[in-house]
C-alpha atoms as a PDB file:
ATOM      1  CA  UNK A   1     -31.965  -5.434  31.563  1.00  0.00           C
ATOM      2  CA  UNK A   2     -35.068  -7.723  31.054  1.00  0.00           C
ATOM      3  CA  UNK A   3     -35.037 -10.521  28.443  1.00  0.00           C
ATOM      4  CA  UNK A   4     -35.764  -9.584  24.702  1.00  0.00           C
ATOM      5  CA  UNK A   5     -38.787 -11.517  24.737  1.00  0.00           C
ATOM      6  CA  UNK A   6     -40.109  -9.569  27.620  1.00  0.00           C
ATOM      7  CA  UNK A   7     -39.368  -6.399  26.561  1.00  0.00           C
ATOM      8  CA  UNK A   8     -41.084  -7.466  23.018  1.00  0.00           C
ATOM      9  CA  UNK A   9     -44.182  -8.299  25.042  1.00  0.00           C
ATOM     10  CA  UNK A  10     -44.222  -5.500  27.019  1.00  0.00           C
ATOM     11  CA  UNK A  11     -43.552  -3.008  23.622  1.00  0.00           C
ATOM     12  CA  UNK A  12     -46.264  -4.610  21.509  1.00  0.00           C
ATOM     13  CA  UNK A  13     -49.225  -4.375  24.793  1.00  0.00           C
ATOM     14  CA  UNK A  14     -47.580  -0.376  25.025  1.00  0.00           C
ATOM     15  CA  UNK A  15     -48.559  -0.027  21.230  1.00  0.00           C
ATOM     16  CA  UNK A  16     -51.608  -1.908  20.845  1.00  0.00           C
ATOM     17  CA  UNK A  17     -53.137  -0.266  23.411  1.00  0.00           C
ATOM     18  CA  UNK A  18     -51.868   3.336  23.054  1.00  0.00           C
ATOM     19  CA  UNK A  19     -52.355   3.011  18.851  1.00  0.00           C
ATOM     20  CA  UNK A  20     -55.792   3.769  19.178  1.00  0.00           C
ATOM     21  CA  UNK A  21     -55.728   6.891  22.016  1.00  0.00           C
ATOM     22  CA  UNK A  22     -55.078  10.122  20.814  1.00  0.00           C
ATOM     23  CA  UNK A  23     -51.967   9.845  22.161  1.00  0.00           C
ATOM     24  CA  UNK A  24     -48.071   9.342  20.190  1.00  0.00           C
ATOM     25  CA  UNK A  25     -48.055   5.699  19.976  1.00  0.00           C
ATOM     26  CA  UNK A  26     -44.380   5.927  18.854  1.00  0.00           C
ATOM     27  CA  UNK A  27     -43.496   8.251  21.593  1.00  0.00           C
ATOM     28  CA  UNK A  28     -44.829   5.784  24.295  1.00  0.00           C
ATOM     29  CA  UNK A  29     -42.299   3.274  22.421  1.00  0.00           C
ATOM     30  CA  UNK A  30     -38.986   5.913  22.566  1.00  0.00           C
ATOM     31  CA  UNK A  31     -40.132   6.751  26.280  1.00  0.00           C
ATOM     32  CA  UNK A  32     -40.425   3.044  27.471  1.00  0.00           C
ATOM     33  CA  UNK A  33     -37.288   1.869  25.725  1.00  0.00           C
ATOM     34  CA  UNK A  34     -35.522   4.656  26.786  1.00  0.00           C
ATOM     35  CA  UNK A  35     -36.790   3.848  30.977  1.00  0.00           C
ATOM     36  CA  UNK A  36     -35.526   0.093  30.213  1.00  0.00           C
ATOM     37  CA  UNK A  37     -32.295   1.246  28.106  1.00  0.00           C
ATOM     38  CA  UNK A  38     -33.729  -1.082  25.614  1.00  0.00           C
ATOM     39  CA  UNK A  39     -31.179  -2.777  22.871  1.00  0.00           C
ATOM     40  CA  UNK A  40     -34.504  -2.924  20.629  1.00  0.00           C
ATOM     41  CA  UNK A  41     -34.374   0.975  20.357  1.00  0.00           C
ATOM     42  CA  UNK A  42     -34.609   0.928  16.742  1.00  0.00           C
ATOM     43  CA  UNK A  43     -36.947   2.147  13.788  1.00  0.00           C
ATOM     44  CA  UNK A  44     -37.393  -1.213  11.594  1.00  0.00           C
ATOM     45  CA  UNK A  45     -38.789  -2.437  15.428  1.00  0.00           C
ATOM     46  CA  UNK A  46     -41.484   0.377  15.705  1.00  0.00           C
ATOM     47  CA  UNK A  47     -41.770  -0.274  12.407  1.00  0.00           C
ATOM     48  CA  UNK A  48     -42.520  -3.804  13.318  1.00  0.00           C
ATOM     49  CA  UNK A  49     -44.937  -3.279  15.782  1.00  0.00           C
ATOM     50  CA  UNK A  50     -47.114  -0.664  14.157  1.00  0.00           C
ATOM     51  CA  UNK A  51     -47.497  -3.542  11.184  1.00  0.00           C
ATOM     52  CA  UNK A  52     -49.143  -5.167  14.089  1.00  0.00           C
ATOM     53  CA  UNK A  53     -51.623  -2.764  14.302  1.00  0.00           C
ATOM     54  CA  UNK A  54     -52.460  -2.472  10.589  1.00  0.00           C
ATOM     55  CA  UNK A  55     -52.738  -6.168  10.398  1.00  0.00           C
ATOM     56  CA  UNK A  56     -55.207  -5.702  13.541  1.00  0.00           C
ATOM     57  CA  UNK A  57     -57.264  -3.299  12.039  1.00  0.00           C
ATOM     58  CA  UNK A  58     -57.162  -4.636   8.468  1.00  0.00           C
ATOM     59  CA  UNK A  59     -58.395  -8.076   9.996  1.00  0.00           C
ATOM     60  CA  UNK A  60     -61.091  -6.023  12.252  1.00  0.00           C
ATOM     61  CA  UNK A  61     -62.311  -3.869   9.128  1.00  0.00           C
ATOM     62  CA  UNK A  62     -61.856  -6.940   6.388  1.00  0.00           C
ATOM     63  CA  UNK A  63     -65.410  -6.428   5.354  1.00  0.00           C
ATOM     64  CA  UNK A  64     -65.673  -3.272   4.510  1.00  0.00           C
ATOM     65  CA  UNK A  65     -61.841  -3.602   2.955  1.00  0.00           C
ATOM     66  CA  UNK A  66     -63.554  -6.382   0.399  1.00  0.00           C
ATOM     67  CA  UNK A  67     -66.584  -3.805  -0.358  1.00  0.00           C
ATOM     68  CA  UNK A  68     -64.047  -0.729  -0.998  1.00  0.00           C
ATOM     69  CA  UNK A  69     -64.554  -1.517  -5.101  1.00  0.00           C
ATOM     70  CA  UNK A  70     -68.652  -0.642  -4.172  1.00  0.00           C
ATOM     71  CA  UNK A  71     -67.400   2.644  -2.558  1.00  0.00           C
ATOM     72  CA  UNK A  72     -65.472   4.817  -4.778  1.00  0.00           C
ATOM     73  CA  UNK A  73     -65.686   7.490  -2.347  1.00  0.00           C
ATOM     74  CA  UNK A  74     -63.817   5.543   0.469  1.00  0.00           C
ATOM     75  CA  UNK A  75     -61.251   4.498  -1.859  1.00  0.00           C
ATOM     76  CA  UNK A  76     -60.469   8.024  -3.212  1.00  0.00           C
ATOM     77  CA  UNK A  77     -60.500   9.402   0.489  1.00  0.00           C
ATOM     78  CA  UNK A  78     -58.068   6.362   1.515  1.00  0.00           C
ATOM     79  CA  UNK A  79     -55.848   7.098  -1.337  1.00  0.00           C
ATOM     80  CA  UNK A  80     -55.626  11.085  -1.558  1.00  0.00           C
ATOM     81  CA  UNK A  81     -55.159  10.427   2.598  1.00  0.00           C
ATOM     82  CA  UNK A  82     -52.233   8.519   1.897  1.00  0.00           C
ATOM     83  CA  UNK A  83     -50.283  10.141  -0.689  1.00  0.00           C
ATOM     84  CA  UNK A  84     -49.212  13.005   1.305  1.00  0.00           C
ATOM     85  CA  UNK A  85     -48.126  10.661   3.999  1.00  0.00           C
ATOM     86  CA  UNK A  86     -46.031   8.810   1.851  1.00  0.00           C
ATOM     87  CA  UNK A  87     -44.182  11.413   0.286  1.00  0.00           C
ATOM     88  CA  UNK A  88     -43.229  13.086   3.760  1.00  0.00           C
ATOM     89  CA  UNK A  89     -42.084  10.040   5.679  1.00  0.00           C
ATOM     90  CA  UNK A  90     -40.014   9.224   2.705  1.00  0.00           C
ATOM     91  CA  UNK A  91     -38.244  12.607   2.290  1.00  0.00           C
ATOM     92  CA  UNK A  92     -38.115  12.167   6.469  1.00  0.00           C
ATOM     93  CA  UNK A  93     -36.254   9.244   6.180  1.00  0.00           C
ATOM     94  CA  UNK A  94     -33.925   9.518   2.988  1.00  0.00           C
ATOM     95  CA  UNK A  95     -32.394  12.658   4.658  1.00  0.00           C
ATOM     96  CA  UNK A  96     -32.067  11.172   7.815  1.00  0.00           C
ATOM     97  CA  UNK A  97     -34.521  13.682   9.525  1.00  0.00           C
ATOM     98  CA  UNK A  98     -36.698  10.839  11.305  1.00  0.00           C
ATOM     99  CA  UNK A  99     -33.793  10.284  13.792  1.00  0.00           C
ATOM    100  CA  UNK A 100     -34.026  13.972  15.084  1.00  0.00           C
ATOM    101  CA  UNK A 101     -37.714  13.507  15.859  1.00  0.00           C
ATOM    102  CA  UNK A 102     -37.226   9.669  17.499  1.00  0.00           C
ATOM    103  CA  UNK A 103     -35.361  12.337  21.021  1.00  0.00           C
ATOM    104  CA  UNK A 104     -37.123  12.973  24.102  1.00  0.00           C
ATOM    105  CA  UNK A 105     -36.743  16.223  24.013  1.00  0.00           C
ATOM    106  CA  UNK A 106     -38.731  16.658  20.925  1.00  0.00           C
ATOM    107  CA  UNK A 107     -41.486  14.246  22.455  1.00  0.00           C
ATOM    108  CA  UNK A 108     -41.766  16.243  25.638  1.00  0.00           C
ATOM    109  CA  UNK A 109     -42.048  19.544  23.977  1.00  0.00           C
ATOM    110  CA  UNK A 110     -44.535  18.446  21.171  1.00  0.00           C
ATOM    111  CA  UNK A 111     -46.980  16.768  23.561  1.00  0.00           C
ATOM    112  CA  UNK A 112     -46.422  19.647  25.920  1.00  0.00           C
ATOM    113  CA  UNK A 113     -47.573  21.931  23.061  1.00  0.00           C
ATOM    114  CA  UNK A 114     -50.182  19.771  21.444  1.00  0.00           C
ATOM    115  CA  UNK A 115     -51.636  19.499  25.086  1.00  0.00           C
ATOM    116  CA  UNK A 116     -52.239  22.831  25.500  1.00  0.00           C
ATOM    117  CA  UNK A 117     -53.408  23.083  22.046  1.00  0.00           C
ATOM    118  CA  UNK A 118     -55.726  20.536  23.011  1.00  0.00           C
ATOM    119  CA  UNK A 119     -56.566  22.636  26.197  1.00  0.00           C
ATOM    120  CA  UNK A 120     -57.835  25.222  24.401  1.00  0.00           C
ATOM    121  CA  UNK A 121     -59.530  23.449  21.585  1.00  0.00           C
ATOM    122  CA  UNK A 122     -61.770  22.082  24.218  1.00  0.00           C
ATOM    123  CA  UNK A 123     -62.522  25.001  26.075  1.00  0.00           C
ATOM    124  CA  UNK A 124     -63.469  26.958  22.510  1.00  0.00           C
ATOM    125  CA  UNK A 125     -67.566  27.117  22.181  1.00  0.00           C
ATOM    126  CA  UNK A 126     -68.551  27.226  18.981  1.00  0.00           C
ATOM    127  CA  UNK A 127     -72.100  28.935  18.742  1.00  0.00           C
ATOM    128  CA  UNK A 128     -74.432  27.427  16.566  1.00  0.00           C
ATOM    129  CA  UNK A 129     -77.608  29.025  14.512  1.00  0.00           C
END
């Protein structure tokens, strides 16, 4: 077992690097803690580490953050984007349904499936006029 500070490291370079691929940041977390049998296997610690990555990108996109009262639009998008996640991840985790999806079966068979859904979403041509 490697030291809690290590493992921290190592956890926060696996999520600040994979946050922004459009790959399961989260999953990478599950499937590296689960390799190390990590005591820090827990969802206030993901939890943790993905507020590192909004306080990356709210530091990185502080400018336009300050205009967003000049852009309506943005702010309506940002806020009708968010809603919906909201409501879900907090009926996910009052019934206790976010623990099912934190297995690695789950994670193998949804990438497996959104990889082949990816497949064929880049080998679709879409003709234009």
């Amino acid at each position: 077992m490697i030291s809690n500070y290590l493992e921290i490291l190592i956890l926060s370079i696996i999520q600040g690097t994979s946050e922004f691929l459009p790959v399961s940041s989260s999953a990478h977390l599950i499937i590296f803690s689960n390799i190390i049998d990590s005591s820090n296997q827990s969802i206030i610690f993901d939890i943790g580490l993905h507020l590192g990555s909004l306080l990356a990108i709210i530091f990185y996109f502080k400018k336009e953050l300050l205009n967003i009262s000049n852009d309506k639009k943005l702010f309506n998008l940002l806020l009708i984007g968010s809603i919906p996640l909201i409501i879900v991840g907090y009926i996910f985790y009052s019934t206790g349904i976010i623990y099912s999806f934190r297995n690695l079966n789950v994670i193998a068979w949804t990438t497996l499936i959104f990889g082949i859904l990816m497949y064929f979403a880049d080998t679709f041509k879409i003709k234009k006029n």
